[in-house]
N, C-alpha and C. Protein backbone atom coordinates (compact mmCIF):
# COMPACT_ATOMS: atom_id res chain seq x y z
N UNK A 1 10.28 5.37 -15.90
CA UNK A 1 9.83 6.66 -15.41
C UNK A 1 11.01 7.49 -14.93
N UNK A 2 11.13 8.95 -15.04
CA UNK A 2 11.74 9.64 -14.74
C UNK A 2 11.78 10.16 -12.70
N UNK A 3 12.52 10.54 -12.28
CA UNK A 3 13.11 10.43 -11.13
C UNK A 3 11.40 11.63 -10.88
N UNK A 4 11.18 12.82 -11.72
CA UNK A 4 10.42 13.75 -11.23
C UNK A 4 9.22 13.01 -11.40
N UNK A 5 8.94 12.20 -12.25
CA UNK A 5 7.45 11.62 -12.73
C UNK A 5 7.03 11.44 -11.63
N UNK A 6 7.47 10.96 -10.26
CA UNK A 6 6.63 10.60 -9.47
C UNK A 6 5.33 12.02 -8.83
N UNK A 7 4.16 11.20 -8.39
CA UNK A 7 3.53 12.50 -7.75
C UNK A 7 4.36 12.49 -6.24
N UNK A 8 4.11 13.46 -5.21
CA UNK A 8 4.41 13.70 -4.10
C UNK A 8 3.44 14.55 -3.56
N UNK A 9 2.72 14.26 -2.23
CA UNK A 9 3.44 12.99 -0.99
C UNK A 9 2.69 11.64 -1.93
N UNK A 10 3.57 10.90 -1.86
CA UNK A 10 3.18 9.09 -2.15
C UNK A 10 3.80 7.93 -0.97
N UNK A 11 2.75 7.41 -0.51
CA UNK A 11 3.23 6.63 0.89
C UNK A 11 3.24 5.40 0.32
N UNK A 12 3.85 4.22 0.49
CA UNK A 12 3.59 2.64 0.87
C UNK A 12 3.19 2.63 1.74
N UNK A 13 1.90 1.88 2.06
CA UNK A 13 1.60 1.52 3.31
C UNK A 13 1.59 0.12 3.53
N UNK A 14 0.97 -0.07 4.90
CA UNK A 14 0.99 -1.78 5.05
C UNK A 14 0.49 -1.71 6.65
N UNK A 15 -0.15 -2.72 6.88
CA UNK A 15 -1.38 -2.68 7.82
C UNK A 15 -1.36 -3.80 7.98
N UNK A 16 -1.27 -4.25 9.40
CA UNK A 16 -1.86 -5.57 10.42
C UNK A 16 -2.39 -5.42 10.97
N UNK A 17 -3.44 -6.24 11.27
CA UNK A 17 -4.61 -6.50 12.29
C UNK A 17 -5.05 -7.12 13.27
N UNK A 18 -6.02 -7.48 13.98
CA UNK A 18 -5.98 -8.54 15.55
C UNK A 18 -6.78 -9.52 14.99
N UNK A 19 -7.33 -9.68 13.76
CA UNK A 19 -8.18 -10.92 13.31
C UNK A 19 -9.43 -10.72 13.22
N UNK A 20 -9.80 -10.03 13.79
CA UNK A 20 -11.36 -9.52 14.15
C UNK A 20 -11.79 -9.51 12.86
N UNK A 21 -13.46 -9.69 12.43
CA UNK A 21 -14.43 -9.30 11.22
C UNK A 21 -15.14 -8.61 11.35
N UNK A 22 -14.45 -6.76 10.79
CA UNK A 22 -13.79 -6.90 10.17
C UNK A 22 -12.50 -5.95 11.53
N UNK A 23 -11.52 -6.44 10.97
CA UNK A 23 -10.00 -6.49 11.65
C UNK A 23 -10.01 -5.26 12.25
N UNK A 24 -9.40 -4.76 13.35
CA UNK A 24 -8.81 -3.70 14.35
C UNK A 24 -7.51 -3.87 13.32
N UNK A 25 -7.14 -1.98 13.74
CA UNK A 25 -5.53 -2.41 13.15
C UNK A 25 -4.47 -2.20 14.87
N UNK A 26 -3.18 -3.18 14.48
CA UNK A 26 -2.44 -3.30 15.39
C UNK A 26 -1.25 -2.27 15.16
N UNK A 27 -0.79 -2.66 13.83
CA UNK A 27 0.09 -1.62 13.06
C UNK A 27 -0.42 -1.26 11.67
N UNK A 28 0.53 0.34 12.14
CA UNK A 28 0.26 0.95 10.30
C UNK A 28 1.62 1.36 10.13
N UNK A 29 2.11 1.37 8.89
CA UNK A 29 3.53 2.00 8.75
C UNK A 29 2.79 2.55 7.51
N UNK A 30 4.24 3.83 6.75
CA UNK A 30 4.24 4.59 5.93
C UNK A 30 5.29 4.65 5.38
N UNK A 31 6.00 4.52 4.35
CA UNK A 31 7.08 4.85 3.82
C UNK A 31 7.32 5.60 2.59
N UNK A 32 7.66 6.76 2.56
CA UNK A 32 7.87 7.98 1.63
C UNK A 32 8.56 6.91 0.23
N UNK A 33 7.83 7.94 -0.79
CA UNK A 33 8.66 7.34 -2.15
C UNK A 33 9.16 9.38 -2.54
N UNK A 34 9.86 9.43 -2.55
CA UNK A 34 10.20 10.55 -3.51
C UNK A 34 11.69 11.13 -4.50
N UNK A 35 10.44 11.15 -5.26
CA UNK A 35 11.41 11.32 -7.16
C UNK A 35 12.00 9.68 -7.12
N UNK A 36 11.28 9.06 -6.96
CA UNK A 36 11.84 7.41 -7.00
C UNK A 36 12.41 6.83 -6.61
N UNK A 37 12.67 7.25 -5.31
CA UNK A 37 13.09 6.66 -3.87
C UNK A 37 12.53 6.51 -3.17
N UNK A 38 12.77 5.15 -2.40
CA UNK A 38 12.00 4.81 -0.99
C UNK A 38 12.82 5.39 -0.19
N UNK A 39 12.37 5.99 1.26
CA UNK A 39 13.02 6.83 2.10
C UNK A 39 12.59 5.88 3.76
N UNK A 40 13.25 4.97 3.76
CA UNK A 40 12.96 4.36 4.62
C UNK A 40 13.19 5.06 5.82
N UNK A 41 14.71 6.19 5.62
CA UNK A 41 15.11 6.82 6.95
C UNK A 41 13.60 7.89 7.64
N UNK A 42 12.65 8.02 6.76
CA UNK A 42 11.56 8.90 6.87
C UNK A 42 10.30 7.73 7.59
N UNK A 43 10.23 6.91 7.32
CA UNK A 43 9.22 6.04 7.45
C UNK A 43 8.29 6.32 8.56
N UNK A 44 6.88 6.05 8.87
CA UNK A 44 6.98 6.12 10.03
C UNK A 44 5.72 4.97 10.35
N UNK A 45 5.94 4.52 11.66
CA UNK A 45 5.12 3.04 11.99
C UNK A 45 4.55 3.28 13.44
N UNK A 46 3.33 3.39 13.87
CA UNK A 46 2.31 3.01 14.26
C UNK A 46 2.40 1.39 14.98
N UNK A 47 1.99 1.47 16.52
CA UNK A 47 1.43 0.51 17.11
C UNK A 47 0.72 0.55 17.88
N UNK A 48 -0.95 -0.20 17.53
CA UNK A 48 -1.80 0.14 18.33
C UNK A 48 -2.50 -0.83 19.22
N UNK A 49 -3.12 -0.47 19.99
CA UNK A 49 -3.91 -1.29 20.89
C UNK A 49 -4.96 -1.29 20.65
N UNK A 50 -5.69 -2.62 20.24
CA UNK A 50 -7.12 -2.64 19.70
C UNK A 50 -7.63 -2.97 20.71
N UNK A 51 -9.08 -2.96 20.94
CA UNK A 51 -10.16 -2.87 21.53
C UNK A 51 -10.35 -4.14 22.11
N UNK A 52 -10.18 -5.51 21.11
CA UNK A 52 -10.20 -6.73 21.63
C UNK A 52 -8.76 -7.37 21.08
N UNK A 53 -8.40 -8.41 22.02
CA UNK A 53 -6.66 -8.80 22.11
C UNK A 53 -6.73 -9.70 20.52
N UNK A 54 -5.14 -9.85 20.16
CA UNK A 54 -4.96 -10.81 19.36
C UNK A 54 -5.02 -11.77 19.51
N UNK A 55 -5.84 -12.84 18.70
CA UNK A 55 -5.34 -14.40 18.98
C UNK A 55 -4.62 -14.51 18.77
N UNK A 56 -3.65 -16.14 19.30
CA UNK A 56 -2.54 -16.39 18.98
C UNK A 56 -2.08 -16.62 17.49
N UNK A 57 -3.45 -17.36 17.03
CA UNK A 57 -3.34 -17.62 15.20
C UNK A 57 -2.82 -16.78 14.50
N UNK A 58 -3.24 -14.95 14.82
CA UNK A 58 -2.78 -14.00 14.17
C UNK A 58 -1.73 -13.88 15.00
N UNK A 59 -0.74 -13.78 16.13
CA UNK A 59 0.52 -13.63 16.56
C UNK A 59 1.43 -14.28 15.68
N UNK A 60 1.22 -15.53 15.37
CA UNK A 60 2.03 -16.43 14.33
C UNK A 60 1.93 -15.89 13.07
N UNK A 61 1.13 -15.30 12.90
CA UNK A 61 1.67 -14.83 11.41
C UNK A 61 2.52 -13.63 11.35
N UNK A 62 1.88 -12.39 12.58
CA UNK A 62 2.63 -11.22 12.27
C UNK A 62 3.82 -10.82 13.53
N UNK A 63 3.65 -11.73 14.54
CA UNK A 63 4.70 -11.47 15.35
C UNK A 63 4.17 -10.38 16.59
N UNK A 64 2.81 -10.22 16.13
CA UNK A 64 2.50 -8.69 17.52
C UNK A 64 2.20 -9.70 18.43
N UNK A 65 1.76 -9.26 19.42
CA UNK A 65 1.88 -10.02 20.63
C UNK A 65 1.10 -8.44 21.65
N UNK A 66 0.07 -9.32 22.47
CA UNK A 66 -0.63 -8.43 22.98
C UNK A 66 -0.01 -7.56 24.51
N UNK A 67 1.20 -8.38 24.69
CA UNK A 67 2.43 -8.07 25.43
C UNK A 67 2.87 -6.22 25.04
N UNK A 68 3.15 -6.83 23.68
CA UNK A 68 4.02 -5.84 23.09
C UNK A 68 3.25 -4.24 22.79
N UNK A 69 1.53 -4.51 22.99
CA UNK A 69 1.28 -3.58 22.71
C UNK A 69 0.27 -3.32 24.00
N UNK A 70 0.67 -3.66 25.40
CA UNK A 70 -0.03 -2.87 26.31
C UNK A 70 0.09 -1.37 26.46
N UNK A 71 1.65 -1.13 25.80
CA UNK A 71 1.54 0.37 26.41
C UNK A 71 1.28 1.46 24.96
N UNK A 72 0.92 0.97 24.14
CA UNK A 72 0.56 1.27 22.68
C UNK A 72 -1.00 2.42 22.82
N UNK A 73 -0.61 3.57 22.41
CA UNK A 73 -1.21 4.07 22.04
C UNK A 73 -3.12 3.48 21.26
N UNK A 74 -4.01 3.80 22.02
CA UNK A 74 -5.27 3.47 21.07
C UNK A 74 -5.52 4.03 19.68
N UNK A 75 -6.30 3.78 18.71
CA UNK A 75 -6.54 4.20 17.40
C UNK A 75 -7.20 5.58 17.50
N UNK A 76 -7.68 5.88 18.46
CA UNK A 76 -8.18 7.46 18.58
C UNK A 76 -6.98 8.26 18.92
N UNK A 77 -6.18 7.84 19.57
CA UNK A 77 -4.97 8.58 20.12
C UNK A 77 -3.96 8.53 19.22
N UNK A 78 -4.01 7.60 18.32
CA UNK A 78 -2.94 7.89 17.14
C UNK A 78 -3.66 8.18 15.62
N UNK A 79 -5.05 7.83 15.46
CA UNK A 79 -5.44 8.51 13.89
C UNK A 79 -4.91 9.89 13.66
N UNK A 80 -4.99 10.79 14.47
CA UNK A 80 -4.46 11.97 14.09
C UNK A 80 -3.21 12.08 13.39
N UNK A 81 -2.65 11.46 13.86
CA UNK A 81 -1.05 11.72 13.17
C UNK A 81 -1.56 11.10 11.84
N UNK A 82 -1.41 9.57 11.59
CA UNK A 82 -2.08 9.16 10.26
C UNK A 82 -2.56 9.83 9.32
N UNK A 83 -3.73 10.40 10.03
CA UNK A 83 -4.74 11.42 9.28
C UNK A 83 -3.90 12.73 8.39
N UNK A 84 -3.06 12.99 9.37
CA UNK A 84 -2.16 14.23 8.93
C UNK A 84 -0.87 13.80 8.25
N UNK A 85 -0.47 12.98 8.49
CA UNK A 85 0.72 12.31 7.06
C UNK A 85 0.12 11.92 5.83
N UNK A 86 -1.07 11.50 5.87
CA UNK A 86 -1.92 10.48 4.78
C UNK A 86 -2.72 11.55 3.77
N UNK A 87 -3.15 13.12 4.25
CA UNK A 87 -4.23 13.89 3.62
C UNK A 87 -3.10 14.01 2.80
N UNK A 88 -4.11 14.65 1.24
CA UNK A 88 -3.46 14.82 0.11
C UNK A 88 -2.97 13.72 -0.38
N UNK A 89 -2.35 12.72 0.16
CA UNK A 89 -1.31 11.59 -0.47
C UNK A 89 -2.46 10.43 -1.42
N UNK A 90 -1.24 10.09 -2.34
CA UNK A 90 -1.50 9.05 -2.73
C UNK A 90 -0.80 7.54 -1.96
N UNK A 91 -1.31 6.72 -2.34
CA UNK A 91 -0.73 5.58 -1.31
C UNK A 91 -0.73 4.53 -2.27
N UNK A 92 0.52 3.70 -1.66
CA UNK A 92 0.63 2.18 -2.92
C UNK A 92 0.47 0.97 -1.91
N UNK A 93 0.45 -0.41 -2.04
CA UNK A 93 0.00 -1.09 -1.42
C UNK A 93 0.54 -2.22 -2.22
N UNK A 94 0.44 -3.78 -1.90
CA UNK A 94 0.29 -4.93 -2.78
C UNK A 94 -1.08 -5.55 -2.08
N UNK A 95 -1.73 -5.67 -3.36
CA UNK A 95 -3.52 -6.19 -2.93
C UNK A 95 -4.14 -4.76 -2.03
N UNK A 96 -4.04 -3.60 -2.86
CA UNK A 96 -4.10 -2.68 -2.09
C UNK A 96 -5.63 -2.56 -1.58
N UNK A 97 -6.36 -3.13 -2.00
CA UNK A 97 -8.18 -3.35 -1.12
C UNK A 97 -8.10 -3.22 0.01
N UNK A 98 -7.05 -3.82 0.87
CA UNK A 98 -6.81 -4.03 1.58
C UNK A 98 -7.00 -3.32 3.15
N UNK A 99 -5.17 -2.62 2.51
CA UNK A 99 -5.27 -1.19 2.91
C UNK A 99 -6.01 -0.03 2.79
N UNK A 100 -6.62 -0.01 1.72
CA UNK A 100 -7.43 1.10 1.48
C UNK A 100 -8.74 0.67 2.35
N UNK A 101 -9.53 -0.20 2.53
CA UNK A 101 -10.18 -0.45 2.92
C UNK A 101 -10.62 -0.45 4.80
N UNK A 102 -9.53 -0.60 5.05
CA UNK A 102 -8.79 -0.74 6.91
C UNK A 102 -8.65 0.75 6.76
N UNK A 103 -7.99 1.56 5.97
CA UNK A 103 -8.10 2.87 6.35
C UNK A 103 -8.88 3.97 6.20
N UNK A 104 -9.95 3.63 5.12
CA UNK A 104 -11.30 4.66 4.96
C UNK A 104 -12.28 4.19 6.53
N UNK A 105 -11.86 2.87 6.90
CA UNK A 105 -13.14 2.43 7.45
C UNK A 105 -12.60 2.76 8.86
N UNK A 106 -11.48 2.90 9.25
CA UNK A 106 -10.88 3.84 10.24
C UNK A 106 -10.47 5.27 10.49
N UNK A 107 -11.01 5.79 8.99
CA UNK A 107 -10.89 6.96 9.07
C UNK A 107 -11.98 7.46 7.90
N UNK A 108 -12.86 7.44 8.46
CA UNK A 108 -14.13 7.47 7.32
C UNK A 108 -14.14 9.06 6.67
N UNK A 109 -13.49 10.07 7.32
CA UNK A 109 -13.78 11.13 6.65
C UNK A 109 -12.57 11.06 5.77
N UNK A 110 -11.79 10.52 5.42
CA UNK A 110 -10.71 10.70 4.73
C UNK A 110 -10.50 9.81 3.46
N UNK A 111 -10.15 10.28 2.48
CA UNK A 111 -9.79 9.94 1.26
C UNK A 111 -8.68 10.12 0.60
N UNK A 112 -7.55 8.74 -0.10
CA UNK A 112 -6.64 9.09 -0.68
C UNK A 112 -6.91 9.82 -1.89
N UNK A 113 -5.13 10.91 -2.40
CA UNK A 113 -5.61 11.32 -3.69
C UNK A 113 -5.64 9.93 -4.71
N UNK A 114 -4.97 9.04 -4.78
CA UNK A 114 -4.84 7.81 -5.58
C UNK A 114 -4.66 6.70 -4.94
N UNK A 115 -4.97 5.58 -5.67
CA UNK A 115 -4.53 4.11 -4.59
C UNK A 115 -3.69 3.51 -6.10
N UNK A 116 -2.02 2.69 -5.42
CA UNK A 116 -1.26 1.86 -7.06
C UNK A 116 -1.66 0.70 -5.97
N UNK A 117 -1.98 0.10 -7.10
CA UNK A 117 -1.69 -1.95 -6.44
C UNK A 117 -0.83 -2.05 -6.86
N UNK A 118 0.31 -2.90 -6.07
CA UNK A 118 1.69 -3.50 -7.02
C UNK A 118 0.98 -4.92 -7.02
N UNK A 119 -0.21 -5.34 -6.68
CA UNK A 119 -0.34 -6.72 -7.23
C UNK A 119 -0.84 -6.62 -8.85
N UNK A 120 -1.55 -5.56 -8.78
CA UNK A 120 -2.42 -5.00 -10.30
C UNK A 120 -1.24 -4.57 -11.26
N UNK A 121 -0.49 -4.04 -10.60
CA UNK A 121 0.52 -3.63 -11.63
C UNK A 121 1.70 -4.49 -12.28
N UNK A 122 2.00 -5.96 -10.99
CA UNK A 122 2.53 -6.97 -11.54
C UNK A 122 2.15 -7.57 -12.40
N UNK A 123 0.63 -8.10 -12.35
CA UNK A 123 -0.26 -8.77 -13.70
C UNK A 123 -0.15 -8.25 -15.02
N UNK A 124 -0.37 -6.33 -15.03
CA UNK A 124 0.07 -6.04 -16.30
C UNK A 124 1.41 -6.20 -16.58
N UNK A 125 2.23 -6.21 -15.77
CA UNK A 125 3.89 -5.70 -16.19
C UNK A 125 4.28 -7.29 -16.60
N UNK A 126 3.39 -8.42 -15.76
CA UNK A 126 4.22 -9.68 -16.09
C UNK A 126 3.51 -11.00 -16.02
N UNK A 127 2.54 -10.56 -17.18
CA UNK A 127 1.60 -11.53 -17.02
C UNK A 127 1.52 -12.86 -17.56
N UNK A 128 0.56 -13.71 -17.21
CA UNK A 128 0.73 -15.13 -17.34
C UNK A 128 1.43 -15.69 -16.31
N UNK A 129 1.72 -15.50 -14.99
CA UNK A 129 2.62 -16.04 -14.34
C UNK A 129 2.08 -16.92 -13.18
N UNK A 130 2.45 -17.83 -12.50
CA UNK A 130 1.86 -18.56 -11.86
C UNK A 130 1.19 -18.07 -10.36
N UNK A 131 2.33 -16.83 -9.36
CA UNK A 131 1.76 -16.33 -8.46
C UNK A 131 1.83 -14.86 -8.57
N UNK A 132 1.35 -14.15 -7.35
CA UNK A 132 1.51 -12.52 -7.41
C UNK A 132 1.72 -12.25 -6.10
N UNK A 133 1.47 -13.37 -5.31
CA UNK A 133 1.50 -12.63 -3.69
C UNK A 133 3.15 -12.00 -3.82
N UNK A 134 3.40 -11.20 -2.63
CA UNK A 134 4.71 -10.81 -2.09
C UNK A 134 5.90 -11.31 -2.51
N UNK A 135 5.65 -12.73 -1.81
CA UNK A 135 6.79 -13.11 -1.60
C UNK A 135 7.21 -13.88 -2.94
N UNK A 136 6.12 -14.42 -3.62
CA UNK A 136 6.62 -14.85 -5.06
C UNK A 136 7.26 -13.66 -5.97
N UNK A 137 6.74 -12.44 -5.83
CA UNK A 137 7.00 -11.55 -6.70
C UNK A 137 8.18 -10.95 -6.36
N UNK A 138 8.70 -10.97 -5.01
CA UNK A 138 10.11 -10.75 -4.73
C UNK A 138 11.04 -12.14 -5.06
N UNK A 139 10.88 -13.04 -5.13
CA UNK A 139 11.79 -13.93 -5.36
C UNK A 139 11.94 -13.93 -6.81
N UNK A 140 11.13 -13.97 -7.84
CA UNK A 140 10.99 -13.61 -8.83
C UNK A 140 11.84 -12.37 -9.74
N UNK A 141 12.04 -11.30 -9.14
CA UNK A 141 12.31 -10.42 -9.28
C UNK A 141 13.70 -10.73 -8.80
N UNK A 142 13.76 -10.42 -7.64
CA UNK A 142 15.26 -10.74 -7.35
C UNK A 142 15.74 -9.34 -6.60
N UNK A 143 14.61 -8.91 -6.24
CA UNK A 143 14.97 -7.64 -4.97
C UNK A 143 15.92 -8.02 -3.97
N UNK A 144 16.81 -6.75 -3.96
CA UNK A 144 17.49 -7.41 -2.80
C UNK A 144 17.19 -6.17 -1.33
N UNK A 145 16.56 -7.44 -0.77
CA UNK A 145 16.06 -6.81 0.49
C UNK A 145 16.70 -7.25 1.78
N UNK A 146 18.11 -6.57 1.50
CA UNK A 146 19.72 -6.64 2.51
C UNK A 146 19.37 -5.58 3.32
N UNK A 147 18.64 -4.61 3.15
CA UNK A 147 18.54 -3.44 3.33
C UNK A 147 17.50 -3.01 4.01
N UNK A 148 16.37 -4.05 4.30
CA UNK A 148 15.13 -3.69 4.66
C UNK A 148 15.19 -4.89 6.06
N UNK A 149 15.22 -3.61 7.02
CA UNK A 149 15.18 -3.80 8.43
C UNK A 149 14.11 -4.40 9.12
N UNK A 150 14.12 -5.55 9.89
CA UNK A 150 12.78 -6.24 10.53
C UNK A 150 12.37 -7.56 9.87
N UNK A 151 11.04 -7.76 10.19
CA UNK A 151 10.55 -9.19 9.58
C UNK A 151 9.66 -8.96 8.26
N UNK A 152 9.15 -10.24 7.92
CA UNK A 152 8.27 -10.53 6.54
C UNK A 152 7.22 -10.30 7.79
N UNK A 153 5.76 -10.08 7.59
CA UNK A 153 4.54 -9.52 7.68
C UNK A 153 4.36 -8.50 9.10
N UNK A 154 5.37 -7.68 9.42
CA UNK A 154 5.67 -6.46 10.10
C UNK A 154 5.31 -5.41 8.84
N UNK A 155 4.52 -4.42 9.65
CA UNK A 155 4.12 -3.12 8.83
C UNK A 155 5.64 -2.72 8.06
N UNK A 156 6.28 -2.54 8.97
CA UNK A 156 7.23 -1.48 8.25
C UNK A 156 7.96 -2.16 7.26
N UNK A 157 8.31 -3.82 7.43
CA UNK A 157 9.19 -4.49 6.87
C UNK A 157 7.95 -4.85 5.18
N UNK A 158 7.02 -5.10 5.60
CA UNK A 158 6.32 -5.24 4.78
C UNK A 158 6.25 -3.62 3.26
N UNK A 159 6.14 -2.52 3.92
CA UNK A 159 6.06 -1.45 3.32
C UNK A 159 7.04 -0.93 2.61
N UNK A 160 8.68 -1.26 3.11
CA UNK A 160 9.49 -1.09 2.38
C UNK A 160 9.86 -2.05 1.25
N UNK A 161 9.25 -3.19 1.59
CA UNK A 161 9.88 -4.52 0.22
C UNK A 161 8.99 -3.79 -0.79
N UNK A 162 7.23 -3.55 -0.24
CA UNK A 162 6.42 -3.72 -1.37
C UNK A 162 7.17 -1.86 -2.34
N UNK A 163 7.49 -1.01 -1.57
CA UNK A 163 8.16 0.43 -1.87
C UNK A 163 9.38 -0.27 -3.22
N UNK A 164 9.85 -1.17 -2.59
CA UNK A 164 11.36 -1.65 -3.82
C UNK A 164 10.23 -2.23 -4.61
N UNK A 165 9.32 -2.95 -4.49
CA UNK A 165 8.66 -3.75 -5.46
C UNK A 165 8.09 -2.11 -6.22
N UNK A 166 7.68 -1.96 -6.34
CA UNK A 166 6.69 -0.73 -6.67
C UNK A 166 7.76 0.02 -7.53
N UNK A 167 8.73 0.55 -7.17
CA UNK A 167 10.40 1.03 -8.19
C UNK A 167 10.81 -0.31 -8.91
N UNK A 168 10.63 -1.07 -9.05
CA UNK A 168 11.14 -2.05 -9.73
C UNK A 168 10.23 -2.50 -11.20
N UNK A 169 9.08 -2.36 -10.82
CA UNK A 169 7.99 -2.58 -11.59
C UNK A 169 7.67 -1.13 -12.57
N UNK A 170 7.73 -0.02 -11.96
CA UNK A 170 7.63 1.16 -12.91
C UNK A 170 8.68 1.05 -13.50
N UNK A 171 9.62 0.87 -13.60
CA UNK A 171 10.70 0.72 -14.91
C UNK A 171 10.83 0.32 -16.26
N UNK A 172 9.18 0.05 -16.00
CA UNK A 172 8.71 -1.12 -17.80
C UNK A 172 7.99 0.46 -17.95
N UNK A 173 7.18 0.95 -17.23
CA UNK A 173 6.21 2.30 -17.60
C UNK A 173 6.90 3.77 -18.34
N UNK A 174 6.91 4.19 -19.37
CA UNK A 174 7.36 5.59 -19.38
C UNK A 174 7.09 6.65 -18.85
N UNK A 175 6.19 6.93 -18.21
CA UNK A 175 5.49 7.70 -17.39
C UNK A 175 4.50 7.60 -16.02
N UNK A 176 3.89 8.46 -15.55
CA UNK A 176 3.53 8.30 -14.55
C UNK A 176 2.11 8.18 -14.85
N UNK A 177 1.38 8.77 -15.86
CA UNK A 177 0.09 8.55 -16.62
C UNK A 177 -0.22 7.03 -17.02
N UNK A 178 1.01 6.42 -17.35
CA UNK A 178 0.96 5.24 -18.01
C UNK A 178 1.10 4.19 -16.32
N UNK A 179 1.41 4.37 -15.55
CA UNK A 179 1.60 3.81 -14.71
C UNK A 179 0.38 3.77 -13.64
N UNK A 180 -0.76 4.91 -13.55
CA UNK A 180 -1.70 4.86 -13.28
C UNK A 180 -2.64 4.20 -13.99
N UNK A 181 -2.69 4.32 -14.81
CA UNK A 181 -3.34 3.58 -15.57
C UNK A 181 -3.21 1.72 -15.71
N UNK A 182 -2.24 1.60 -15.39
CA UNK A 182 -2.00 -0.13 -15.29
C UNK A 182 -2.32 -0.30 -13.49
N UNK A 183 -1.79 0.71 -12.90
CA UNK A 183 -1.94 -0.01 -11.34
C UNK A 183 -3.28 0.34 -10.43
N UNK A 184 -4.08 1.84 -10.65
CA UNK A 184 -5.53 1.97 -9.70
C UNK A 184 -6.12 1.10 -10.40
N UNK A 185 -7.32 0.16 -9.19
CA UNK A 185 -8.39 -0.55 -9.33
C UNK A 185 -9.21 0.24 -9.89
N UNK A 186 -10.00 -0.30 -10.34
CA UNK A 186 -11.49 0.44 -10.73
C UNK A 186 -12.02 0.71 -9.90
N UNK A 187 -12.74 2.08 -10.03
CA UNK A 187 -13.69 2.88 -8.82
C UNK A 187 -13.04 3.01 -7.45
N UNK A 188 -11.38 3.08 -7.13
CA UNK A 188 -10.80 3.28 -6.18
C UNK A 188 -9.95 4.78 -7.05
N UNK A 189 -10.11 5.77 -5.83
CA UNK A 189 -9.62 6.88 -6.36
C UNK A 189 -8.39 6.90 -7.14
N UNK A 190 -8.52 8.14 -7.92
CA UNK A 190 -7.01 7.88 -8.86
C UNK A 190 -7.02 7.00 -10.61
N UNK A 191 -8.47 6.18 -10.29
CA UNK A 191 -8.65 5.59 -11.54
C UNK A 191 -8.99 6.94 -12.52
N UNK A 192 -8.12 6.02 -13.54
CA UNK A 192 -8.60 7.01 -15.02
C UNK A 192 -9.82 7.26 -15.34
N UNK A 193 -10.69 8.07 -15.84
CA UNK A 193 -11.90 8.25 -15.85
C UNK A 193 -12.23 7.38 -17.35
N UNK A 194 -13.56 6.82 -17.35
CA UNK A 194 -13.76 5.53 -18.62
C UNK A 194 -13.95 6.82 -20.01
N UNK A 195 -13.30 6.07 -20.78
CA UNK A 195 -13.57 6.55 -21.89
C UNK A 195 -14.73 6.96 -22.51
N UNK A 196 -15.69 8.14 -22.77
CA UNK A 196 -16.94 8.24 -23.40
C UNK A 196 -17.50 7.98 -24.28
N UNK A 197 -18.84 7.16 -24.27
CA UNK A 197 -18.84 6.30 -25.56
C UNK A 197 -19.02 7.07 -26.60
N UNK A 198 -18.83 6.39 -27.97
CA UNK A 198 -18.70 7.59 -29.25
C UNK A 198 -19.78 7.92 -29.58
N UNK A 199 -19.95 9.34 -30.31
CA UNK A 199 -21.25 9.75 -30.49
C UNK A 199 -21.45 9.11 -31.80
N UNK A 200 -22.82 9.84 -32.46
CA UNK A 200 -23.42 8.98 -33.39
C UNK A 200 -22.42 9.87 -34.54
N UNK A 201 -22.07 10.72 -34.95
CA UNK A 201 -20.55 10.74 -36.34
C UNK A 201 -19.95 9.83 -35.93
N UNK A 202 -19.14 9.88 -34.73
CA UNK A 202 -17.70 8.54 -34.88
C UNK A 202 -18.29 7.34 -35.45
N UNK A 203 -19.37 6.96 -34.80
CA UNK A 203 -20.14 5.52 -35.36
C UNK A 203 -20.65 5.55 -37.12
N UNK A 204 -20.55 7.09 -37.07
CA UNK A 204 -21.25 6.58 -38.81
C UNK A 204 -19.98 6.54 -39.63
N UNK A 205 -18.72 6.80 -38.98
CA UNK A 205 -17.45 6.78 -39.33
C UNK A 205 -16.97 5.31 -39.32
């Protein structure tokens, strides 16, 4: 893909939670892609204070700590900003259900213009392969993430690998048409609309 192909605004996001069913978010980060750059110096990350504390089970995986977020802003006191970086945008994700899902349901009036999975888009770009999570698909690849500040399952640290993953993977695509098309889920905005079935000439053709 070409440096302009990209659309703009296009965010990476990446989202942790307190464990809850279904999950409070703790953090949200954002990280700008534009003309085919990740702009990490732009990024911006979110920490919130949910309603009920983290267990420790989820501390071990993502490192928040209910310490860290006493003086954290609540989700009413920070959707706004979100709300207002996120309208218009399209957003990329790995296993993007995810995210998309934590953020309609936290922000129910709002809708991305598109959702890319880089897990959906790894399968087409490199399929047959044994895993897809993250961290296989960066080792795999061979990103070098010298550059990406913080830990493995931190919003922000998380948003910029999957941002290099996401430029790394459009490089097989010629375009940005072609690249939608391999990475929105079905019936998540941004999908291509289905082809119409043929009328009765094409068929007698």
């Amino acid at each position: 893909m070409k440096p302009a192909d990209w659309h703009r605004p296009l965010y990476v996001i990446d989202v942790e939670g307190n464990g809850a069913n279904p999950p409070d978010l703790v953090e949200v980060a954002a990280i700008p892609l534009d003309e085919g750059r990740a702009r990490p110096e732009r990024a911006r990350t979110w920490l919130i204070q949910p309603p009920t504390p983290i267990p420790a089970c989820i501390t071990r995986i993502h490192g928040i700590t209910n310490t860290m977020l006493e003086d954290a802003p609540s989700w009413e006191q920070s959707s706004g900003e979100v709300r207002e970086l996120l309208d218009g945008a399209w957003i990329a994700a790995h296993h993007a259900s995810v995210e998309y899902n934590a953020l309609t349901r936290h922000l129910p009036d709002w809708q991305p213009e598109g959702v890319l999975d880089t897990l959906r888009l790894a399968k087409d770009a490199d399929p047959g392969q044994r895993g897809y999570g993250l961290d296989a698909l960066l080792e795999r690849t061979g990103i070098d993430l010298s550059g990406v500040t913080g830990q493995r399952h931190r919003a922000a640290f998380d948003a910029h690998a999957t941002a290099l993953l996401l430029l790394h993977l459009a490089e097989r695509y010629p375009a940005w048409d072609a690249l939608v098309a391999a990475a929105v889920p079905p019936r998540m905005p941004g999908a291509p609309a289905p082809a119409p079935p043929p009328t009765i000439e094409e068929t007698l053709w």
